[in-house]
Protein backbone atom coordinates (compact mmCIF):
# COMPACT_ATOMS: atom_id res chain seq x y z
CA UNK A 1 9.87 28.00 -6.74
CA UNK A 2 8.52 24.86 -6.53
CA UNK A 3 9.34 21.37 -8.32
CA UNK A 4 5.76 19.55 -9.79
CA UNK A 5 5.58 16.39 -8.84
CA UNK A 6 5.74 13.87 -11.90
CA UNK A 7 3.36 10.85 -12.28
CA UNK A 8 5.30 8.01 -13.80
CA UNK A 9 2.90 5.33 -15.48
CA UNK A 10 3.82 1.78 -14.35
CA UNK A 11 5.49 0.81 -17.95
CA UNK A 12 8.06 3.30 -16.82
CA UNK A 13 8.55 2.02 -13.64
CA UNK A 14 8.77 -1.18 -14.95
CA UNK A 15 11.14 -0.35 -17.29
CA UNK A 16 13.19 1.15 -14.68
CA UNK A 17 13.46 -1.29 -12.38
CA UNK A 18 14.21 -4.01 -14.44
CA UNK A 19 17.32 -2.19 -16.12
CA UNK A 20 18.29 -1.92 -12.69
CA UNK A 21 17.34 -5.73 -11.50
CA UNK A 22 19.83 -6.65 -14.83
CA UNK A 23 22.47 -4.04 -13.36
CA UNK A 24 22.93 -2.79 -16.99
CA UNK A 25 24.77 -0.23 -15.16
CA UNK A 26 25.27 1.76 -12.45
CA UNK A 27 22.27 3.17 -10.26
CA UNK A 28 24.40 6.58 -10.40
CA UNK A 29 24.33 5.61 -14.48
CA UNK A 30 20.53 5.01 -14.78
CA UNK A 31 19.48 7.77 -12.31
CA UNK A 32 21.19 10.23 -15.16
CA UNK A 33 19.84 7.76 -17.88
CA UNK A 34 16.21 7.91 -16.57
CA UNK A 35 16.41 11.19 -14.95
CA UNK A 36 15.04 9.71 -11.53
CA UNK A 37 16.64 9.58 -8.26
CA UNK A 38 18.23 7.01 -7.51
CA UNK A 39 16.45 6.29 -4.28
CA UNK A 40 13.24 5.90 -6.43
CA UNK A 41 14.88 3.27 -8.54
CA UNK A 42 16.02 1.24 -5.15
CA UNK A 43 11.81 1.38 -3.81
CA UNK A 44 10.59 0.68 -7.49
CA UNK A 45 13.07 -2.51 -7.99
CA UNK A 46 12.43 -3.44 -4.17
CA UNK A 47 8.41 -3.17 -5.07
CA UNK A 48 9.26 -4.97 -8.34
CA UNK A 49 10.80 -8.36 -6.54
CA UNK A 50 8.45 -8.55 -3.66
CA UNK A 51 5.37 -8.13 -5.93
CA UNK A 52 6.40 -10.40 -8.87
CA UNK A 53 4.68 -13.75 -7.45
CA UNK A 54 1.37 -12.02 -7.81
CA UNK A 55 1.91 -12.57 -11.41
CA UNK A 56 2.51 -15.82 -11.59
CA UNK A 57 -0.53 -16.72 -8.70
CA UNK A 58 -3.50 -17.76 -11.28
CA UNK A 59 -3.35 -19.09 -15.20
CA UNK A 60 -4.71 -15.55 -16.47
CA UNK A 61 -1.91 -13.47 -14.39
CA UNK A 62 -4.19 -11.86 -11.60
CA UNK A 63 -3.91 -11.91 -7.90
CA UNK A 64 -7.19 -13.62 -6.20
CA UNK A 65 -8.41 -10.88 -4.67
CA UNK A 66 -8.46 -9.69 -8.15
CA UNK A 67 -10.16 -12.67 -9.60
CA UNK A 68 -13.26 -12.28 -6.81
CA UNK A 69 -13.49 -8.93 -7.98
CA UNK A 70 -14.10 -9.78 -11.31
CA UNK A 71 -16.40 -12.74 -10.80
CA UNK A 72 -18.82 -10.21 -8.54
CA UNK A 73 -18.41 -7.77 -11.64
CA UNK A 74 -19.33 -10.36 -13.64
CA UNK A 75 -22.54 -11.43 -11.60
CA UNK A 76 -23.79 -7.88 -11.11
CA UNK A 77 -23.77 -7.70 -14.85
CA UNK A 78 -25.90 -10.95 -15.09
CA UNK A 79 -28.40 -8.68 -12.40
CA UNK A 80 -28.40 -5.87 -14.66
CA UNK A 81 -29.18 -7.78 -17.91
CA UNK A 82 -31.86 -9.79 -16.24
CA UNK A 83 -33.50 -6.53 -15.33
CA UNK A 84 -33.16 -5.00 -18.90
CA UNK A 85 -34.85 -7.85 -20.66
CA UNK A 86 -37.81 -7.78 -17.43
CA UNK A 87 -38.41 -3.89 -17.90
CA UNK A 88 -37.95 -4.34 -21.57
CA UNK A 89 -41.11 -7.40 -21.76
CA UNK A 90 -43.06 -4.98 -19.22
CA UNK A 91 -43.31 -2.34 -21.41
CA UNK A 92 -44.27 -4.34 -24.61
């Protein structure tokens, strides 16, 4: 029989890893506590401390590739509305 694979959202993880970057207890302790091996809880907390500058890289809390992202979102939106209101006065 087979074990499912479970899909942990990344409030969980964060959870995790910070109980374990506070060493609350034991990893043996919150491996039982969290039901999670313990190996999982050493990559989550490893992922948590390399990644936690991205947080603090711009005033609103997103990486820069992030920020491009939204600012081409953003102008493809300004496309799309200029085309409504152009399709919308050639019809009238």
């Amino acid at each position: 029989m087979s074990k499912k694979r479970r899909n942990h959202t990344p409030a969980f993880k964060a959870k995790v890893a910070l109980a374990a970057i506070k060493n609350e207890s034991t990893m043996a302790a919150l491996s039982k506590r969290f039901n999670i091996n313990q190996n999982m809880i050493t990559r989550w907390k490893k992922q948590l401390l390399e990644n936690s500058a991205e947080v603090f890289a711009s005033k609103a809390g997103f990486s820069t590739d992030r920020e491009a992202e939204i600012k081409s979102l953003q102008a493809k939106i300004g496309e799309i509305t200029m085309e409504n209101d152009f399709l919308s006065k050639a019809l009238e």
